[in-house]
PDB file of N, CA and C in Angstrom:
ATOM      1  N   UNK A   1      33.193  -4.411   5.900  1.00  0.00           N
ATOM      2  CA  UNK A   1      33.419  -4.139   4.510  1.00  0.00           C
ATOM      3  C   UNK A   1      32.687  -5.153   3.634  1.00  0.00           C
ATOM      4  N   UNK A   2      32.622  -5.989   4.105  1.00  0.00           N
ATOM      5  CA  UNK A   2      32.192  -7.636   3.237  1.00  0.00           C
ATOM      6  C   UNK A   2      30.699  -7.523   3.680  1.00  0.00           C
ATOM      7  N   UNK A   3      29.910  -7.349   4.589  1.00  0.00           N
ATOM      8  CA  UNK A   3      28.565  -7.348   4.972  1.00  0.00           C
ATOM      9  C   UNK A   3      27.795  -6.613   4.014  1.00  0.00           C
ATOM     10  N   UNK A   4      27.995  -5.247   3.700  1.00  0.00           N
ATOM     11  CA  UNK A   4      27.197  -4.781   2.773  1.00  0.00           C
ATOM     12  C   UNK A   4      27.036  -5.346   1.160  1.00  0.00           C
ATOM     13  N   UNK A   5      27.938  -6.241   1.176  1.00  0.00           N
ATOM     14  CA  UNK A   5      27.880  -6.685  -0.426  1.00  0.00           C
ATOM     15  C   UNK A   5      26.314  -7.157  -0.645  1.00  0.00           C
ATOM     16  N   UNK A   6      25.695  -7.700   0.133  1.00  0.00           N
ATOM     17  CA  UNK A   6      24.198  -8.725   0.408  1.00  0.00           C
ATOM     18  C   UNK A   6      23.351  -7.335  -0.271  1.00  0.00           C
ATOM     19  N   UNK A   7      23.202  -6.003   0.387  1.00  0.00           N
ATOM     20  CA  UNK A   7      22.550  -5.112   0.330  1.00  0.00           C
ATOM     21  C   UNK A   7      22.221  -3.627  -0.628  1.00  0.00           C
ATOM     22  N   UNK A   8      23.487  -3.886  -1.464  1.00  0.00           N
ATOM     23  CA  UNK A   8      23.570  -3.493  -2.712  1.00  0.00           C
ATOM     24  C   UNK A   8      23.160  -3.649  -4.074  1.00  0.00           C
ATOM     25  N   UNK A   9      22.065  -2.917  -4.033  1.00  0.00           N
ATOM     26  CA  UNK A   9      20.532  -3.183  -5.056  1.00  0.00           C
ATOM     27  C   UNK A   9      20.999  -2.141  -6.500  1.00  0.00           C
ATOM     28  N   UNK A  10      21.011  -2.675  -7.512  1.00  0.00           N
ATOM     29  CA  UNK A  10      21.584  -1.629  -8.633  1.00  0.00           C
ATOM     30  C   UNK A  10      20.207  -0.958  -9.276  1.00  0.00           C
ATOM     31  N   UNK A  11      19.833   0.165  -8.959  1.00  0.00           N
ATOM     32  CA  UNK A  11      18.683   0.670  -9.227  1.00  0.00           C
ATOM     33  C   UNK A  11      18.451   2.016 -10.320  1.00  0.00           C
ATOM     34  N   UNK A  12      17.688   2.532 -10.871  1.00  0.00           N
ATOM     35  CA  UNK A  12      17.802   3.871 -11.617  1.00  0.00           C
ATOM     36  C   UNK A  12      17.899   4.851 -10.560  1.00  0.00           C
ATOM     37  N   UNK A  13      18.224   5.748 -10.699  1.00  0.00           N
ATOM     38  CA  UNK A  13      18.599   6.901  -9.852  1.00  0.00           C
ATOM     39  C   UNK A  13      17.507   7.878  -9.689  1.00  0.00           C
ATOM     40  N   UNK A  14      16.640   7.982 -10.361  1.00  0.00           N
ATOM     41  CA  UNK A  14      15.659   8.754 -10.157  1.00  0.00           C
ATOM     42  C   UNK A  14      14.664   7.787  -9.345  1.00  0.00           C
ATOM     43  N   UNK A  15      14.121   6.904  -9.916  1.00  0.00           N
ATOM     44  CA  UNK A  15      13.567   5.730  -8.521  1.00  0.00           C
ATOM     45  C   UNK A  15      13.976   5.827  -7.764  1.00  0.00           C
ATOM     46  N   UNK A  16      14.991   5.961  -7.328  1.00  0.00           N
ATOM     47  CA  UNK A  16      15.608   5.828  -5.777  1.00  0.00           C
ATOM     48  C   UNK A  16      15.831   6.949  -5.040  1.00  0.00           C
ATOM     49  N   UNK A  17      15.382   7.773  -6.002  1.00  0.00           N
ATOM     50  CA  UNK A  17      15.192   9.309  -5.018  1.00  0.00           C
ATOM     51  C   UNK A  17      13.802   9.511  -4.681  1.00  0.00           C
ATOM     52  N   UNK A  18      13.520   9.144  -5.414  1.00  0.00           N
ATOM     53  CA  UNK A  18      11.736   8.931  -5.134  1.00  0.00           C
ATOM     54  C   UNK A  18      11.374   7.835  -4.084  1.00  0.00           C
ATOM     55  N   UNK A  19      11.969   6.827  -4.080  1.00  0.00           N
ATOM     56  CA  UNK A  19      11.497   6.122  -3.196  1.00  0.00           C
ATOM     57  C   UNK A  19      11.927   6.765  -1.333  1.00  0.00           C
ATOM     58  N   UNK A  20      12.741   6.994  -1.779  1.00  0.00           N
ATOM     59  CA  UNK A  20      13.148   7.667  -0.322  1.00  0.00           C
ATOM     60  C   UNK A  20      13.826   6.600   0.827  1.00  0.00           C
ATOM     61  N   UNK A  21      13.063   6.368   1.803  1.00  0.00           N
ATOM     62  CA  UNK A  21      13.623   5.241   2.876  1.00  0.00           C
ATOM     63  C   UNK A  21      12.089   4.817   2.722  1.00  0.00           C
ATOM     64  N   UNK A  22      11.430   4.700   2.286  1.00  0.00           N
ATOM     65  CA  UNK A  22      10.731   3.654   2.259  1.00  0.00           C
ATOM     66  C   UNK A  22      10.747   2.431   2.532  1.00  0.00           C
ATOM     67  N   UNK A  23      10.032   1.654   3.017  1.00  0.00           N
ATOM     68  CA  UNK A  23      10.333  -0.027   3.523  1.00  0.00           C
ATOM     69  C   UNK A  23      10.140  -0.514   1.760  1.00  0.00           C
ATOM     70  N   UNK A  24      10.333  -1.829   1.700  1.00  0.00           N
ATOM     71  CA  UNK A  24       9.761  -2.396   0.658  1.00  0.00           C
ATOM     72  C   UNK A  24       8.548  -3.370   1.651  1.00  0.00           C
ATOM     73  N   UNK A  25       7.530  -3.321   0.381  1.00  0.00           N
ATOM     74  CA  UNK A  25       6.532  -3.754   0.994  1.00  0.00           C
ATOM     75  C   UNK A  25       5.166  -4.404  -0.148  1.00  0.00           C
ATOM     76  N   UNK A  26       4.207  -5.055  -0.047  1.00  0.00           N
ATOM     77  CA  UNK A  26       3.100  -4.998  -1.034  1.00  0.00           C
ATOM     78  C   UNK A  26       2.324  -3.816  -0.493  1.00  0.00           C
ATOM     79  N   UNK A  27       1.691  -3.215  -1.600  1.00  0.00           N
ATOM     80  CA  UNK A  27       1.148  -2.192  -1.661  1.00  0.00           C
ATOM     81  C   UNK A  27      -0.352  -2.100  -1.816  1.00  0.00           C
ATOM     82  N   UNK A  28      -1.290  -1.441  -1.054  1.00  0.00           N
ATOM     83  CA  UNK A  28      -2.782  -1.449  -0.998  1.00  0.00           C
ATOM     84  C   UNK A  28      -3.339  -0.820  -1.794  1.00  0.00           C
ATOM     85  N   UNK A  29      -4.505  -0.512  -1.600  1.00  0.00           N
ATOM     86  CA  UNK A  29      -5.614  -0.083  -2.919  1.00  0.00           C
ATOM     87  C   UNK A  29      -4.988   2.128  -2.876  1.00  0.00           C
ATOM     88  N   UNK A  30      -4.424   2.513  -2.339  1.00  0.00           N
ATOM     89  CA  UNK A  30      -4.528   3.589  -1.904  1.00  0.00           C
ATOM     90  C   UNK A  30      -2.704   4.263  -2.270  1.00  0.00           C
ATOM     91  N   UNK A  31      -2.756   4.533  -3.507  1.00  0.00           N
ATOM     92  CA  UNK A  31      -1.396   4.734  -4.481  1.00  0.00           C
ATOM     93  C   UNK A  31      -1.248   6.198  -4.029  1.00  0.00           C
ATOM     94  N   UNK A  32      -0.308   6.412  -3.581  1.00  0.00           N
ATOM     95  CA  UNK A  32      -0.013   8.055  -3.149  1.00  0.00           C
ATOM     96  C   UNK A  32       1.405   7.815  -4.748  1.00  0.00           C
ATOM     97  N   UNK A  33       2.149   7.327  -5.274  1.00  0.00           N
ATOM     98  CA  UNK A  33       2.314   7.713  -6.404  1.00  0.00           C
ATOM     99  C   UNK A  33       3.204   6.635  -7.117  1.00  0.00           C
ATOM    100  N   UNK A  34       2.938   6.686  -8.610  1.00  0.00           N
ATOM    101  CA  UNK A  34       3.247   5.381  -9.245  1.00  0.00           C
ATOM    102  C   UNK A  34       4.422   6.158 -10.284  1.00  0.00           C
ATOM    103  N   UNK A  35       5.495   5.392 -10.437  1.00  0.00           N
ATOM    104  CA  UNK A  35       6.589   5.621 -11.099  1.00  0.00           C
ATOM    105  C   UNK A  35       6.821   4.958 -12.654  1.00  0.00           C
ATOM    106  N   UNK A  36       7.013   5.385 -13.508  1.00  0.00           N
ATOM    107  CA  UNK A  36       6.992   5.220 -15.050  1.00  0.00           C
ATOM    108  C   UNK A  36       7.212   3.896 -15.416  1.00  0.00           C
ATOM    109  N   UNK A  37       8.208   3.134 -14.447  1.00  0.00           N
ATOM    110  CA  UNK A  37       8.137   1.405 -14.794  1.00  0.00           C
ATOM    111  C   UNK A  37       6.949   0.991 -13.673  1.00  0.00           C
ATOM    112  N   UNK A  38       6.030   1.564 -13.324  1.00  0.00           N
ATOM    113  CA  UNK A  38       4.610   1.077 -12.561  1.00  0.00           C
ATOM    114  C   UNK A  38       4.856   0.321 -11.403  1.00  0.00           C
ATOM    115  N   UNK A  39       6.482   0.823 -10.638  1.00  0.00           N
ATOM    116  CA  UNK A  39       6.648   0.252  -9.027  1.00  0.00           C
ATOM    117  C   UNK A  39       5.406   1.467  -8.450  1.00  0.00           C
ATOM    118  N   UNK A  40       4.937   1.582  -7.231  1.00  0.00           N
ATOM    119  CA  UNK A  40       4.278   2.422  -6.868  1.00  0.00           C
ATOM    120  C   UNK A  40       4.716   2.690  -5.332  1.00  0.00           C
ATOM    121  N   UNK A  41       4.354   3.685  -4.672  1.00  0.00           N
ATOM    122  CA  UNK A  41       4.192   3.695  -2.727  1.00  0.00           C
ATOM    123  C   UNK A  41       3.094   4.150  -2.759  1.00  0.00           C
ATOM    124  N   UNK A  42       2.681   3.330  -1.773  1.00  0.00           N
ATOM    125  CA  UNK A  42       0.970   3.209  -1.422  1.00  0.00           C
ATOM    126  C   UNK A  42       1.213   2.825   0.295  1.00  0.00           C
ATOM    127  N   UNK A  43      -0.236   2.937   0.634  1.00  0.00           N
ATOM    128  CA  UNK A  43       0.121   2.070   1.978  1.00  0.00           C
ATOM    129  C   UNK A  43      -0.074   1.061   2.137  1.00  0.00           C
ATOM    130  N   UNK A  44       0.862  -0.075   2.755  1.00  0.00           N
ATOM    131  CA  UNK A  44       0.999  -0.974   3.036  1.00  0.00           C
ATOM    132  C   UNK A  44      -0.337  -2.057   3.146  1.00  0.00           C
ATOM    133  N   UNK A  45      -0.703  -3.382   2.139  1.00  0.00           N
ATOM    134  CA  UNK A  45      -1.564  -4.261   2.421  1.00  0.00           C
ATOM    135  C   UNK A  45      -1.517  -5.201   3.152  1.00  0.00           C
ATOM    136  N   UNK A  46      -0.502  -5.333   4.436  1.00  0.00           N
ATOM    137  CA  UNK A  46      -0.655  -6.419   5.312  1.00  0.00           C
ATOM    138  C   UNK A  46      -1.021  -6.287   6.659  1.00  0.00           C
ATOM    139  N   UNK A  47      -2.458  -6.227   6.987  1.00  0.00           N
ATOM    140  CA  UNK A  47      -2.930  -5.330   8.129  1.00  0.00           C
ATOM    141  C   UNK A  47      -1.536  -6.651   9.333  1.00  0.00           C
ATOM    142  N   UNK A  48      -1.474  -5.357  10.581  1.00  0.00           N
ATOM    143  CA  UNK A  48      -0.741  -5.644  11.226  1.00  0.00           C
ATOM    144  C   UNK A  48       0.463  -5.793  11.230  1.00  0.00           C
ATOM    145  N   UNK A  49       1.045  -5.367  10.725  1.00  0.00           N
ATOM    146  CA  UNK A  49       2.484  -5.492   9.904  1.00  0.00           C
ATOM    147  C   UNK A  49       3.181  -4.778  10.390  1.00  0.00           C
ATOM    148  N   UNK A  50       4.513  -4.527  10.918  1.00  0.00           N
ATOM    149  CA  UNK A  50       5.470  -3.883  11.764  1.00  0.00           C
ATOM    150  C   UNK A  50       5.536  -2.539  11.419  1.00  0.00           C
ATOM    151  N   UNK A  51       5.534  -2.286   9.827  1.00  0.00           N
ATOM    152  CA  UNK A  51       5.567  -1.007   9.199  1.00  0.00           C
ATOM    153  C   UNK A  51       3.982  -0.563   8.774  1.00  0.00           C
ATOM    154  N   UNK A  52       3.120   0.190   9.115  1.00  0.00           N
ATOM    155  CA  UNK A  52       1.580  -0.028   8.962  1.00  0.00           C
ATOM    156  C   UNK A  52       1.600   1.323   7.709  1.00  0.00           C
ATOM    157  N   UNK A  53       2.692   2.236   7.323  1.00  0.00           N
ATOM    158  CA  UNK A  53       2.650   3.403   6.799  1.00  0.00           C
ATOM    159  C   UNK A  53       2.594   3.435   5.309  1.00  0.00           C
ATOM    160  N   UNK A  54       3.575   3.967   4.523  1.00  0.00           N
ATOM    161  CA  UNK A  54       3.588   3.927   3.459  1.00  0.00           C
ATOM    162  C   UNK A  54       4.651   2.655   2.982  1.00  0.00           C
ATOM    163  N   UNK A  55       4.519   2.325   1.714  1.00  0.00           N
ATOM    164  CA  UNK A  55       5.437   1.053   1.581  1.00  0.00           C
ATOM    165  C   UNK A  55       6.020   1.566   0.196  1.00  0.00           C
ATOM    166  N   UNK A  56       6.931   1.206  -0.561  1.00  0.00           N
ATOM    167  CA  UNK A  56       7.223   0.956  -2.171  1.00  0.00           C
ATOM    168  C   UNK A  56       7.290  -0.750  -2.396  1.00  0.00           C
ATOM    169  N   UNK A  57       6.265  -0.327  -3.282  1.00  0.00           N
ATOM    170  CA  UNK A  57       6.403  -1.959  -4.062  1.00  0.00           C
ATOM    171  C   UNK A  57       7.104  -1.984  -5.449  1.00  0.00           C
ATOM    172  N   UNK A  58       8.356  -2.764  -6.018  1.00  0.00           N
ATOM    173  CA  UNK A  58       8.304  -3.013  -6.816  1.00  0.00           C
ATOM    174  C   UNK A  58       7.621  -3.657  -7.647  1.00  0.00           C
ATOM    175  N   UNK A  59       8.101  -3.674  -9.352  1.00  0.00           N
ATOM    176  CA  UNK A  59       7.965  -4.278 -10.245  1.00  0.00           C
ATOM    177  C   UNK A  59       7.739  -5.716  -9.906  1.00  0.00           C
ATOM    178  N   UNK A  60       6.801  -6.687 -10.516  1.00  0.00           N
ATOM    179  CA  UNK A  60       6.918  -8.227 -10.269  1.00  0.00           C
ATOM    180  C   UNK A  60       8.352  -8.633 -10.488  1.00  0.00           C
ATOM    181  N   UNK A  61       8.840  -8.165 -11.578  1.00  0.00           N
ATOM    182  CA  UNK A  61      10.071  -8.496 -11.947  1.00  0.00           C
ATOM    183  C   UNK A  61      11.585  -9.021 -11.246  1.00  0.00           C
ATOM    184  N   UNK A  62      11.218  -7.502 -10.155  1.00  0.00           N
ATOM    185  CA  UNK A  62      12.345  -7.247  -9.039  1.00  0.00           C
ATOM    186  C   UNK A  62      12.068  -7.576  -7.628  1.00  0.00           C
ATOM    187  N   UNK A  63      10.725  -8.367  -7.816  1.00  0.00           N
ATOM    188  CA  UNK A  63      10.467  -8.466  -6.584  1.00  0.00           C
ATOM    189  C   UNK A  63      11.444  -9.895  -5.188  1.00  0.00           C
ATOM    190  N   UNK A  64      11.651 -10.206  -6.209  1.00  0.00           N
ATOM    191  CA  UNK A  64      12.645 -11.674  -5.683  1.00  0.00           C
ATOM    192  C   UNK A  64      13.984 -11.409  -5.911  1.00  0.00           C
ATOM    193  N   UNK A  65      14.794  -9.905  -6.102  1.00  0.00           N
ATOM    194  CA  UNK A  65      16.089  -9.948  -6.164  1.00  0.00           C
ATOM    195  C   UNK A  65      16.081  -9.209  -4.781  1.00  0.00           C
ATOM    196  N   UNK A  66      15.669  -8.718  -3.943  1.00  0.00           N
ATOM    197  CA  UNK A  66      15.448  -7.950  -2.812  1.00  0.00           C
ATOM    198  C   UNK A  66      15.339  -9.076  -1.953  1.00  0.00           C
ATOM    199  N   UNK A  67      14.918 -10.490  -1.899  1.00  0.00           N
ATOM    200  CA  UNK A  67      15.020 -11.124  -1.002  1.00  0.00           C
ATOM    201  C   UNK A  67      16.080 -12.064  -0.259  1.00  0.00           C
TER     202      UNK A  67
END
């Protein structure tokens, strides 16, 4: 019951249907689609990287409340 508190991200609701299960991730030159506050999913820029597929990157903003 107490474990998930860490993992509970307060997000807009339409972002988060869009994002899907997406990993979070930095995002490469190659934008499959960018969302109205300019988070985007693209594929992933860290060659070798566990997840090599598509990623969502947030906002600079939000990028350090996810960690």
């Amino acid at each position: 019951m107490y474990s998930d508190l860490f993992y509970v991200v307060p997000t807009d609701a339409r972002i988060n249907q869009l994002r899907s299960n997406y990993p979070y991730g930095i995002g490469g030159t190659t934008n499959y689609y960018t969302f109205t506050n300019t988070s985007k999913i693209s594929n992933s820029a860290i060659p070798n990287y566990v997840y090599t597929g598509r990623v969502y990157e947030p906002i600079n903003e939000f990028k350090g409340d996810v960690a």
